[in-house]
C-alpha atoms as a PDB file:
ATOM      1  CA  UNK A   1     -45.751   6.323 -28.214  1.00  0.00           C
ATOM      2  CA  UNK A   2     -44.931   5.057 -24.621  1.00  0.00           C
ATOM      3  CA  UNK A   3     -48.227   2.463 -25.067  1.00  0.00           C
ATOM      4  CA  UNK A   4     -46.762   1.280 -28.092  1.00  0.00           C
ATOM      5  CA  UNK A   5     -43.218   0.747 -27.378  1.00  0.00           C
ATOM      6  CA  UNK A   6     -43.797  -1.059 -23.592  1.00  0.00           C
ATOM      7  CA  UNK A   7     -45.128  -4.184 -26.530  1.00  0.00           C
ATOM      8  CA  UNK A   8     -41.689  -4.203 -27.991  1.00  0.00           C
ATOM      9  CA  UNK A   9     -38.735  -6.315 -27.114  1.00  0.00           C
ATOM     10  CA  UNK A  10     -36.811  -4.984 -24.276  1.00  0.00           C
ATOM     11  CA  UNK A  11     -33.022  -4.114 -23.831  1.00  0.00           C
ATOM     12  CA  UNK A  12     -30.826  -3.518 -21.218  1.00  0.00           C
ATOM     13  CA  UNK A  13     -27.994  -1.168 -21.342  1.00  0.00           C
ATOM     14  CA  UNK A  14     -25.146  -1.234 -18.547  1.00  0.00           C
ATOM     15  CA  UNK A  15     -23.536   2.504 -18.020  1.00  0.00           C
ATOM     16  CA  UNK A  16     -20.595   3.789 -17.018  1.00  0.00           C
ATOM     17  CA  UNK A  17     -20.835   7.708 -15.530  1.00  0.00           C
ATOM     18  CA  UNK A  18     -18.808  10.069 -13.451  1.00  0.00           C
ATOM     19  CA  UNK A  19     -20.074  13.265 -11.333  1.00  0.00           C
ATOM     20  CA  UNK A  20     -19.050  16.036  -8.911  1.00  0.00           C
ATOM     21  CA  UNK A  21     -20.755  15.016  -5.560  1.00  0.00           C
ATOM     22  CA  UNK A  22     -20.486  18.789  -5.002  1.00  0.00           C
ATOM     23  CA  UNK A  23     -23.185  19.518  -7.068  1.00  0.00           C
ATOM     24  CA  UNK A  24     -26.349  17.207  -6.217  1.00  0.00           C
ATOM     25  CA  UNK A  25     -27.692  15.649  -3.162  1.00  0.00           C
ATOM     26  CA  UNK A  26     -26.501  12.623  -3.230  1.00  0.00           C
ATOM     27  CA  UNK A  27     -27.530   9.423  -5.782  1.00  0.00           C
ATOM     28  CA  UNK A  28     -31.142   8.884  -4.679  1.00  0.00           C
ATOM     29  CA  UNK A  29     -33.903  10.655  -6.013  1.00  0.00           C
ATOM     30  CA  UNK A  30     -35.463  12.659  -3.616  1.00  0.00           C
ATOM     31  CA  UNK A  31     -39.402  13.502  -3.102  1.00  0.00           C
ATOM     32  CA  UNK A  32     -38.715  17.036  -1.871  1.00  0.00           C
ATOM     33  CA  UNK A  33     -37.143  17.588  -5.707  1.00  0.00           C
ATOM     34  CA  UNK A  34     -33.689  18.464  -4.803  1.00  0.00           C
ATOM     35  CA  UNK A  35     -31.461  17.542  -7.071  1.00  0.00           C
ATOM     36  CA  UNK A  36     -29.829  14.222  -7.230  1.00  0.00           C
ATOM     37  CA  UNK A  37     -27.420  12.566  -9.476  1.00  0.00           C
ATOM     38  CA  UNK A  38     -30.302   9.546 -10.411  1.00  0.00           C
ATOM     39  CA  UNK A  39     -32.922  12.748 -11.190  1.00  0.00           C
ATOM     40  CA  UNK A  40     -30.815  14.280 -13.668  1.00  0.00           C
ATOM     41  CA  UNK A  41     -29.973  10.811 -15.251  1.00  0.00           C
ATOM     42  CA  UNK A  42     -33.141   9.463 -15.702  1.00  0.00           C
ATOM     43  CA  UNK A  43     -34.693  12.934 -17.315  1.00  0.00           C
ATOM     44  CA  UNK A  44     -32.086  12.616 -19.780  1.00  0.00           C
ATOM     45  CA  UNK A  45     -31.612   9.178 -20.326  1.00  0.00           C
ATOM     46  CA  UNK A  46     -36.278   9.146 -20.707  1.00  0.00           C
ATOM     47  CA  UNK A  47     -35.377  12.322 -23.351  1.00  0.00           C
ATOM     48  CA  UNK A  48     -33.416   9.563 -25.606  1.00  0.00           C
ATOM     49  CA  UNK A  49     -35.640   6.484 -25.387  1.00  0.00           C
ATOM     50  CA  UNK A  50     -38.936   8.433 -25.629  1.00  0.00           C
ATOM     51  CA  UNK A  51     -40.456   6.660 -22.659  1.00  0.00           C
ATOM     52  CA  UNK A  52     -39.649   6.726 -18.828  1.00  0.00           C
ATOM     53  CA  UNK A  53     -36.438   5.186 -17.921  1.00  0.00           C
ATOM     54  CA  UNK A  54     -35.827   3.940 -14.114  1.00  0.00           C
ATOM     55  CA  UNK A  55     -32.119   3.085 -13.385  1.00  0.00           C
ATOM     56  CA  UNK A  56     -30.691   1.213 -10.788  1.00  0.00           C
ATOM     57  CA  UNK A  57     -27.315   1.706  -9.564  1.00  0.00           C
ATOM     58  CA  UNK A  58     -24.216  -0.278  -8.191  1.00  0.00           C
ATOM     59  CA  UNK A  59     -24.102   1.503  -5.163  1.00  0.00           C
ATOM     60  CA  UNK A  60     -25.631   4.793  -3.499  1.00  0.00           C
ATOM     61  CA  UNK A  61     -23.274   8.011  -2.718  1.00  0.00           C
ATOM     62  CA  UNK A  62     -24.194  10.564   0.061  1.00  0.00           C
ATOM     63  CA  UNK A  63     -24.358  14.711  -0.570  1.00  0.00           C
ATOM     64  CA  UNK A  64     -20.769  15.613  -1.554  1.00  0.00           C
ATOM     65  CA  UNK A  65     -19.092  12.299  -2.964  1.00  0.00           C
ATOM     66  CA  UNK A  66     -18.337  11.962  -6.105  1.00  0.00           C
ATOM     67  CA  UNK A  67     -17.728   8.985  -8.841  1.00  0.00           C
ATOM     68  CA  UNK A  68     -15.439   8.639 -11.645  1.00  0.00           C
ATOM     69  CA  UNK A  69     -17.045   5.310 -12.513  1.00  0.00           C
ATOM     70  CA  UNK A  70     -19.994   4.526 -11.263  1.00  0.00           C
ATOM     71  CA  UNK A  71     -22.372   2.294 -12.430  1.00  0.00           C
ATOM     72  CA  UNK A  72     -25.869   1.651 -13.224  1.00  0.00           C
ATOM     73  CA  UNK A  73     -28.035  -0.457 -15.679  1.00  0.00           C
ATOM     74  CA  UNK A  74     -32.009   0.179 -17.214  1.00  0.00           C
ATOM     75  CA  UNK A  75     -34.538  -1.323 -19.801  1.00  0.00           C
ATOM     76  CA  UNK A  76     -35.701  -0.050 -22.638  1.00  0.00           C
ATOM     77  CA  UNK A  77     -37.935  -0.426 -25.692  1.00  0.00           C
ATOM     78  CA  UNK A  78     -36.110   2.419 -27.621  1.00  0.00           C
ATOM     79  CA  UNK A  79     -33.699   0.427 -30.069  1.00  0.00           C
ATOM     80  CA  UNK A  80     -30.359   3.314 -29.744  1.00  0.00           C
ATOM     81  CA  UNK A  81     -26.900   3.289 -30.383  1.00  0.00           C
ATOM     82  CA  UNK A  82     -24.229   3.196 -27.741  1.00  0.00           C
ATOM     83  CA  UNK A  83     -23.511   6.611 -29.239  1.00  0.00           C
ATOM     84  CA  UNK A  84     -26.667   7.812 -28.522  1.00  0.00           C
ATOM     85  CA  UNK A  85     -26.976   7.094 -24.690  1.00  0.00           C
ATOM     86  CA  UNK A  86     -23.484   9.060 -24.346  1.00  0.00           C
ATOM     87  CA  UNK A  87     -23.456  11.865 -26.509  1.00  0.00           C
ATOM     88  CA  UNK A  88     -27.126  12.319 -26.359  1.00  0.00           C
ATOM     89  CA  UNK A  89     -27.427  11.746 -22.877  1.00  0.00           C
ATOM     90  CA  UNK A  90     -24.585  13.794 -22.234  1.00  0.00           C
ATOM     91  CA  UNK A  91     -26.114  16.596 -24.000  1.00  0.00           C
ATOM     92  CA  UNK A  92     -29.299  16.579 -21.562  1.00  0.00           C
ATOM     93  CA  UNK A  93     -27.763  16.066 -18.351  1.00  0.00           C
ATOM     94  CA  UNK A  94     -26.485  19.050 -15.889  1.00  0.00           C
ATOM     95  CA  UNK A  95     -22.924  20.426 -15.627  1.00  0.00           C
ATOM     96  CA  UNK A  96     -21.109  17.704 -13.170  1.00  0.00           C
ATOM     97  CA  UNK A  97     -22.156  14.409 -14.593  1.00  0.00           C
ATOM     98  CA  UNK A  98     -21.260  12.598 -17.720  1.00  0.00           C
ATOM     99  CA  UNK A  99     -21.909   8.828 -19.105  1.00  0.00           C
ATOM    100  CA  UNK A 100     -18.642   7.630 -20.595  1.00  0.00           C
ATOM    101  CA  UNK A 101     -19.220   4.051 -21.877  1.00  0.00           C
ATOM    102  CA  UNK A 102     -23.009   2.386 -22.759  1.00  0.00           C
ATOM    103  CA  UNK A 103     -23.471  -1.168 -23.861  1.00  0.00           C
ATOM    104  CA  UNK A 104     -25.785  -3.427 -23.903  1.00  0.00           C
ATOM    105  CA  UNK A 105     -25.317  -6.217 -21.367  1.00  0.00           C
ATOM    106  CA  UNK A 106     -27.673 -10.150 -20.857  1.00  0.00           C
ATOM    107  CA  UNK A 107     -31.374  -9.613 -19.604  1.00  0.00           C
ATOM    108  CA  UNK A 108     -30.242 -11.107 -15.927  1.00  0.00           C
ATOM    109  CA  UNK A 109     -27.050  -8.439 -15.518  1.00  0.00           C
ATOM    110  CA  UNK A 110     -27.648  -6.604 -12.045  1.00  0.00           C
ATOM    111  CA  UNK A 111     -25.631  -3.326 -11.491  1.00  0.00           C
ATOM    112  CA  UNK A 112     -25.937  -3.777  -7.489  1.00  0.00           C
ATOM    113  CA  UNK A 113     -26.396  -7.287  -7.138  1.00  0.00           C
ATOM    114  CA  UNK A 114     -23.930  -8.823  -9.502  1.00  0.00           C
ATOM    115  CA  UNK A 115     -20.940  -6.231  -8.573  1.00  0.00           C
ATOM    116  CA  UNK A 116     -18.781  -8.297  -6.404  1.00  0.00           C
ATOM    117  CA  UNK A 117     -16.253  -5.435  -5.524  1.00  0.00           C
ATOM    118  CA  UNK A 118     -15.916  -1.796  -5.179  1.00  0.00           C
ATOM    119  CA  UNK A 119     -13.082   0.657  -5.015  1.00  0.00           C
ATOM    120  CA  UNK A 120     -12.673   3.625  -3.607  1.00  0.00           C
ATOM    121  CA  UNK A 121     -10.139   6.523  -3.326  1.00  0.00           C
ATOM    122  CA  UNK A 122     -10.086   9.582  -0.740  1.00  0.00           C
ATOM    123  CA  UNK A 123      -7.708  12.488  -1.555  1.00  0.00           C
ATOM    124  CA  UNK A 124      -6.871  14.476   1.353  1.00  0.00           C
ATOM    125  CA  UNK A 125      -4.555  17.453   1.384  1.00  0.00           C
ATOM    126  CA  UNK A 126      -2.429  17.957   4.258  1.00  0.00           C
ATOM    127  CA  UNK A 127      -1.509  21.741   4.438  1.00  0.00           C
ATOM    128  CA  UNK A 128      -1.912  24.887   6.613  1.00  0.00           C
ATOM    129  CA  UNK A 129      -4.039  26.445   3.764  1.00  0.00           C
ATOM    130  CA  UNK A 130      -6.578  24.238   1.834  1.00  0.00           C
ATOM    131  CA  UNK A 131      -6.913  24.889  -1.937  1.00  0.00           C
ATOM    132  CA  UNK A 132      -9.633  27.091  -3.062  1.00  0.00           C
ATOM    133  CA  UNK A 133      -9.319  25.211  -6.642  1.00  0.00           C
ATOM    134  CA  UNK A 134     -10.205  21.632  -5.100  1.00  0.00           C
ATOM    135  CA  UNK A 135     -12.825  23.165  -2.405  1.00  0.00           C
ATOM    136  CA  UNK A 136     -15.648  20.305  -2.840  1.00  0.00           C
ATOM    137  CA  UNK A 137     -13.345  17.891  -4.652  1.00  0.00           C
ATOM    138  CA  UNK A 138     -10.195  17.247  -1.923  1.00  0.00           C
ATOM    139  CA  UNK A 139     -10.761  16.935   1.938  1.00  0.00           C
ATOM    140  CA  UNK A 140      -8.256  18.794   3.653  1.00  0.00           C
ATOM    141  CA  UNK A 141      -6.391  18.583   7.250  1.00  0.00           C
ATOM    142  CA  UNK A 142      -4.474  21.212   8.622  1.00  0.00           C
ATOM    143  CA  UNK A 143      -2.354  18.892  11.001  1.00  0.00           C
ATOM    144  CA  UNK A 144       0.923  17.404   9.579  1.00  0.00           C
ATOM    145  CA  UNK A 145       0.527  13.682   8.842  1.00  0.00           C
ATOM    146  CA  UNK A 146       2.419  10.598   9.172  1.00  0.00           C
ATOM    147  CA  UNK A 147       2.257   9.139   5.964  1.00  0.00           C
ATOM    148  CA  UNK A 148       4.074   5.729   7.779  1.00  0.00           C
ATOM    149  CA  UNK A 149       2.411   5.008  10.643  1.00  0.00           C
ATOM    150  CA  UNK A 150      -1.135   5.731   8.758  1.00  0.00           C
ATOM    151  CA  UNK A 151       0.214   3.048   6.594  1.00  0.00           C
ATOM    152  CA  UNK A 152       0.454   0.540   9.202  1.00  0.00           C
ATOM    153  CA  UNK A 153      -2.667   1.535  10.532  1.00  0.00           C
ATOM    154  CA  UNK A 154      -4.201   0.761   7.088  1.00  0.00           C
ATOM    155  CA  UNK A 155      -2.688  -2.433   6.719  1.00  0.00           C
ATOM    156  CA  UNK A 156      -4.946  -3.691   9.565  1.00  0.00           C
ATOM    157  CA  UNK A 157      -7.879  -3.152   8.132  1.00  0.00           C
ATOM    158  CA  UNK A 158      -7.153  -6.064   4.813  1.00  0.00           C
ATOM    159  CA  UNK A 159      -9.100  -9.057   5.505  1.00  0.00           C
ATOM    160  CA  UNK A 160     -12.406 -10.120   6.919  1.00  0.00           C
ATOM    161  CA  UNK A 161     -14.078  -8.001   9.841  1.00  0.00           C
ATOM    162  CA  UNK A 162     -16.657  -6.776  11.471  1.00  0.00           C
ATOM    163  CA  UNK A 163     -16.561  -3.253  10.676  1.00  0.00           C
ATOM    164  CA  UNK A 164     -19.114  -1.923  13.186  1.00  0.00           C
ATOM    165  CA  UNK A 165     -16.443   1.307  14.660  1.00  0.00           C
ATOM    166  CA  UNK A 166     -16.446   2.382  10.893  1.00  0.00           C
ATOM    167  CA  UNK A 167     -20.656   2.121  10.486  1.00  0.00           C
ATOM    168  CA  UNK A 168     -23.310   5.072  10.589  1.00  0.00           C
ATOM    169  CA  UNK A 169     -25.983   4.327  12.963  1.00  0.00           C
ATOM    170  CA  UNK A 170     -28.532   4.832  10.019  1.00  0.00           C
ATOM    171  CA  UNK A 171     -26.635   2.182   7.959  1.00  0.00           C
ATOM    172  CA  UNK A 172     -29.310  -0.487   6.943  1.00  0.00           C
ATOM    173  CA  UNK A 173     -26.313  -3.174   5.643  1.00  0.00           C
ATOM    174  CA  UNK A 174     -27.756  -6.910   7.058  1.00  0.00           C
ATOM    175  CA  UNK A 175     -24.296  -7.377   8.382  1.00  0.00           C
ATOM    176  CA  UNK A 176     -21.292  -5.097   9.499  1.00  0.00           C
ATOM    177  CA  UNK A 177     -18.514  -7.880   8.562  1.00  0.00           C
ATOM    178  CA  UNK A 178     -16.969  -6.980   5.242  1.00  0.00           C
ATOM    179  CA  UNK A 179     -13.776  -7.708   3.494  1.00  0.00           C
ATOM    180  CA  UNK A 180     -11.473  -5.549   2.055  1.00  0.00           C
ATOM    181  CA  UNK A 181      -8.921  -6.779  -0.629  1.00  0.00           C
ATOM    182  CA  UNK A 182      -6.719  -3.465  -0.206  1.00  0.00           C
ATOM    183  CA  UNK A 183      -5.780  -0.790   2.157  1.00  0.00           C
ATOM    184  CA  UNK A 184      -3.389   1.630   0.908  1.00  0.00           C
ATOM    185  CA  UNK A 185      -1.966   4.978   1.724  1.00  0.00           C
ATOM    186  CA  UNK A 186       0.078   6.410  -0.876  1.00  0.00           C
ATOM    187  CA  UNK A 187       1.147   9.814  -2.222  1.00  0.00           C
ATOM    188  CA  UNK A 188       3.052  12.919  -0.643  1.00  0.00           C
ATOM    189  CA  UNK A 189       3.073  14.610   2.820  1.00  0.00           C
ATOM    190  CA  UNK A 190       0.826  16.985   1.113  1.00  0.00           C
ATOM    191  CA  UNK A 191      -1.401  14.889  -0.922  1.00  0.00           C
ATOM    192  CA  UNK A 192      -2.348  11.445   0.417  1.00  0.00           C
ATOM    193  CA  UNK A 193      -4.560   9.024  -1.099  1.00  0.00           C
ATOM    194  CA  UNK A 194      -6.186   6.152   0.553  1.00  0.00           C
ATOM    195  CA  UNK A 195      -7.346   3.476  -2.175  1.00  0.00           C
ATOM    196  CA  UNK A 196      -9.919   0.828  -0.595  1.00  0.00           C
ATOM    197  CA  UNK A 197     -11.132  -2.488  -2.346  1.00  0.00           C
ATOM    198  CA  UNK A 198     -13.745  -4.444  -0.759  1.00  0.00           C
ATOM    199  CA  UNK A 199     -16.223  -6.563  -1.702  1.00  0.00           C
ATOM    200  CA  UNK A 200     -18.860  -3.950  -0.025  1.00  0.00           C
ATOM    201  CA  UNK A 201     -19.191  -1.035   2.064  1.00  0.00           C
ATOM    202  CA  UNK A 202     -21.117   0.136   5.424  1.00  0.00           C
ATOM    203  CA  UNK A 203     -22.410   3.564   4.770  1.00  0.00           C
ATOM    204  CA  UNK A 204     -20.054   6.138   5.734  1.00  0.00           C
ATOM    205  CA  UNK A 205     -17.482   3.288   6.186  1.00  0.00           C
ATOM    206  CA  UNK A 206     -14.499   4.768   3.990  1.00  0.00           C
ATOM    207  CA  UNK A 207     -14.857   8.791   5.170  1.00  0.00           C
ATOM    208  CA  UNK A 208     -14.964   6.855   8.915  1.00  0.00           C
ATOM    209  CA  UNK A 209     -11.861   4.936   8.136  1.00  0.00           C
ATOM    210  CA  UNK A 210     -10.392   8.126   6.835  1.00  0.00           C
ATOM    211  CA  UNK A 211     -10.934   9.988   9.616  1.00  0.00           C
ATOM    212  CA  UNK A 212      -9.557   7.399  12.297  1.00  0.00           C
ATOM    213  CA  UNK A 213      -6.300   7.343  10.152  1.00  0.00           C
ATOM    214  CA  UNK A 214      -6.170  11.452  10.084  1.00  0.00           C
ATOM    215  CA  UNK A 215      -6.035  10.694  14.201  1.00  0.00           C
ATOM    216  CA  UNK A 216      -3.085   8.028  13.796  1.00  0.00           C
ATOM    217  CA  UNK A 217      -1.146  10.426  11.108  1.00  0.00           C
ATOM    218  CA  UNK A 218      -1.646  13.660  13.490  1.00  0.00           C
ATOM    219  CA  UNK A 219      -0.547  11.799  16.336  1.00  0.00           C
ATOM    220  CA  UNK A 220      -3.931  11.340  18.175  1.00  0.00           C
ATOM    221  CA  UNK A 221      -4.364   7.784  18.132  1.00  0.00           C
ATOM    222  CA  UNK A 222      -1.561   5.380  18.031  1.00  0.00           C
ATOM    223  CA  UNK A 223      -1.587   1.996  15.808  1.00  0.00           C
ATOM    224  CA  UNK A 224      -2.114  -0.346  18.594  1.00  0.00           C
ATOM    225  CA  UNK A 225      -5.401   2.024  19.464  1.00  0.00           C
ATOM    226  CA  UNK A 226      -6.165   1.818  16.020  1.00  0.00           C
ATOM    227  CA  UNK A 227      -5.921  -2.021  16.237  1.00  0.00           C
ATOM    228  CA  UNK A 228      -8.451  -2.149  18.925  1.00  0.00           C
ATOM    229  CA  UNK A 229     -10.626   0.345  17.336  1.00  0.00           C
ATOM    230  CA  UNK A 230     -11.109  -2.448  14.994  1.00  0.00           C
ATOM    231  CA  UNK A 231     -11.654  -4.804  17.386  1.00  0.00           C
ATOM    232  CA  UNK A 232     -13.927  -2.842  19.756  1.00  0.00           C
ATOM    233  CA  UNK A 233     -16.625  -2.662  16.873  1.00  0.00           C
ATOM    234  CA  UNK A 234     -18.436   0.178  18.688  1.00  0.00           C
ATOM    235  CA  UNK A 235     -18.359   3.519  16.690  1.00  0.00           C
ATOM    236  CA  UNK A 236     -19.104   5.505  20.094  1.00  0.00           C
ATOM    237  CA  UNK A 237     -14.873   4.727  20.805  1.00  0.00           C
ATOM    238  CA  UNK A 238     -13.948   6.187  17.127  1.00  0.00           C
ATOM    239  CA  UNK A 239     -13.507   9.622  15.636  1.00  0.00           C
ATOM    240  CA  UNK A 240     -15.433  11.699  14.413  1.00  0.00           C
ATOM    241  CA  UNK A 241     -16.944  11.012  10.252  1.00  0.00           C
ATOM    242  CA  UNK A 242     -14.344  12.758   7.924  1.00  0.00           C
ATOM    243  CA  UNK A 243     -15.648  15.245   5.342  1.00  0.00           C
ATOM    244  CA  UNK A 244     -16.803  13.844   1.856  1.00  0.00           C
ATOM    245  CA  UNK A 245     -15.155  16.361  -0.401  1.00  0.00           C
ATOM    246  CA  UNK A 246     -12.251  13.680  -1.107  1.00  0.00           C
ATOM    247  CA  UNK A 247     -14.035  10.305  -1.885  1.00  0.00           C
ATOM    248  CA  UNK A 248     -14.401   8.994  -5.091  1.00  0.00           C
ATOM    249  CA  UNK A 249     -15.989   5.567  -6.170  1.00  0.00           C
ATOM    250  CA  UNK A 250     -13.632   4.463  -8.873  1.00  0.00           C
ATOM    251  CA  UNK A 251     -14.740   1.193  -9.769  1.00  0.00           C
ATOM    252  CA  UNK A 252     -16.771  -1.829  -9.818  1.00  0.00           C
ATOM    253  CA  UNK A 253     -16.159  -5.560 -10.338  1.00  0.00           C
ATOM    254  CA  UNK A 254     -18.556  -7.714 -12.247  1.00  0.00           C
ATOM    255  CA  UNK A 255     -18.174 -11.053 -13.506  1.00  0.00           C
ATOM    256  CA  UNK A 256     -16.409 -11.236 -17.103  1.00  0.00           C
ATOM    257  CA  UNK A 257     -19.339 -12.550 -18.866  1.00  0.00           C
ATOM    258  CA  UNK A 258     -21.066  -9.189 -18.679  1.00  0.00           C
ATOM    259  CA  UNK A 259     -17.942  -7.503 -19.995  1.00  0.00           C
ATOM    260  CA  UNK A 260     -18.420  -4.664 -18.112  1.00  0.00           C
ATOM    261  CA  UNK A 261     -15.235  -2.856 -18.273  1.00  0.00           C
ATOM    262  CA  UNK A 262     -13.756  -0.862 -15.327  1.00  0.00           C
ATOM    263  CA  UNK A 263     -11.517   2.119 -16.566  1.00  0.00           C
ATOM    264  CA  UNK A 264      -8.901   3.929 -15.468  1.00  0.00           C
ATOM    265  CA  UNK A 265      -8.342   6.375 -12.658  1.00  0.00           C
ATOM    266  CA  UNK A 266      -8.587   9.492 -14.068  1.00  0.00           C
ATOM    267  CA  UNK A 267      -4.565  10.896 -14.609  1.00  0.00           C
ATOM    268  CA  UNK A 268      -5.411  13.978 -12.222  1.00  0.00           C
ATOM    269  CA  UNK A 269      -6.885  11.988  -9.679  1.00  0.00           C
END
């Protein structure tokens, strides 16, 4: 079947999925077998098209972060239904990940390489206790925050920089200078959310930022220190990385002629 079908015309297929970081280890298929986000995907999605599907994503997540729209894209022979590489997918894949939209997008369309934006949200709770009903899917400070000052902090980091004092020393990104479209803290003293837009991402950039901001908000490091944080582009002078329980990829941009559409932020998120 799989000799027979690799002589037929060719589709590709742009999806749209979500998934509880808390549950795999990480995107990226693994050798040792663990299991990984892009494992369980491409089992299922190979189940439907009755030959071995490879996908390739719009951007990796580490162990523990989650996506409520993330996005990949794959060729096939098999000629399907969007219906078919939802609810059948859907029906193959493991508790914590779901495809919510399938189309089928122009032969050139390139999940990674044509996304020219990404967003993110963290959700932190700020409370003596932490929830046992969000463990894995809030992070969670016992200090008291300052919702205002983190928002000035934030507001420093729109623009153009070199993000270097927000990079992981195994990050393999050609270049640490990034721009990000929007910094925002919003929410309550107990739940804050920090929404970041950028046209790309250092790994471990946003739970970095997040946990340079938990300093200014407790009180440990003041805006002006967070302004030269920025500026010293060394992560040796910054925090510590903040857990990933809370981050979420939420979107992706793509050009409008691919129509890929970017939905909604979840109503409980």
């Amino acid at each position: 079947m799989t000799e027979v079908m690799q002589d037929l015309p060719r589709q590709r297929w742009a999806l749209t999925l979500s998934y509880d970081g808390s549950r795999f280890f990480g995107w990226q298929k693994q050798a040792d077998g663990l299991p990984t986000v892009q494992e369980a995907l491409e089992t299922a999605l190979s189940r439907i098209a009755c030959e071995p599907i490879t996908v390739t994503v719009a951007g990796r997540t580490d162990t523990g972060v989650h996506a409520s729209a993330q996005v990949v894209h794959f060729d096939t022979a098999a000629n399907r239904q969007p219906q078919a590489w939802i609810r059948g997918v859907n029906a193959h894949l493991p508790e914590g990940v779901a495809v919510w939209q399938a189309q089928q997008t122009a032969p050139h369309f390139h999940a990674r390489f044509d996304a020219y934006g990404r967003h993110y949200r963290y959700l932190l709770q700020s409370s003596p206790v932490r929830s046992p009903l969000l463990a894995g899917r809030a992070g969670w400070t016992h200090y008291p925050l300052n919702l205002d000052t983190m928002r000035q902090a934030a507001a420093l980091l729109e623009g153009e920089h070199d993000f270097s004092s927000f990079r992981a020393a195994q990050c393999q990104a050609k270049s640490p200078v990034k721009t990000l479209y929007r910094a925002e803290i919003s929410g309550s003293s107990e739940w804050i959310k920090l929404d970041l837009h950028g046209n790309a991402f250092l790994h471990h950039m946003v739970r970095n930022i997040m946990g340079a901001l938990v300093y200014v908000g407790s009180g440990r490091l003041s805006v002006a220190e967070f302004e030269a944080l920025i500026a010293a582009r060394s992560r040796l002078q910054a925090p510590p990385t903040f857990m990933p329980d809370g981050l979420y990829l939420t979107g992706v941009d793509y050009p409008p002629e691919f129509g890929i559409v970017r939905p909604p932020l979840p109503e409980w998120l």
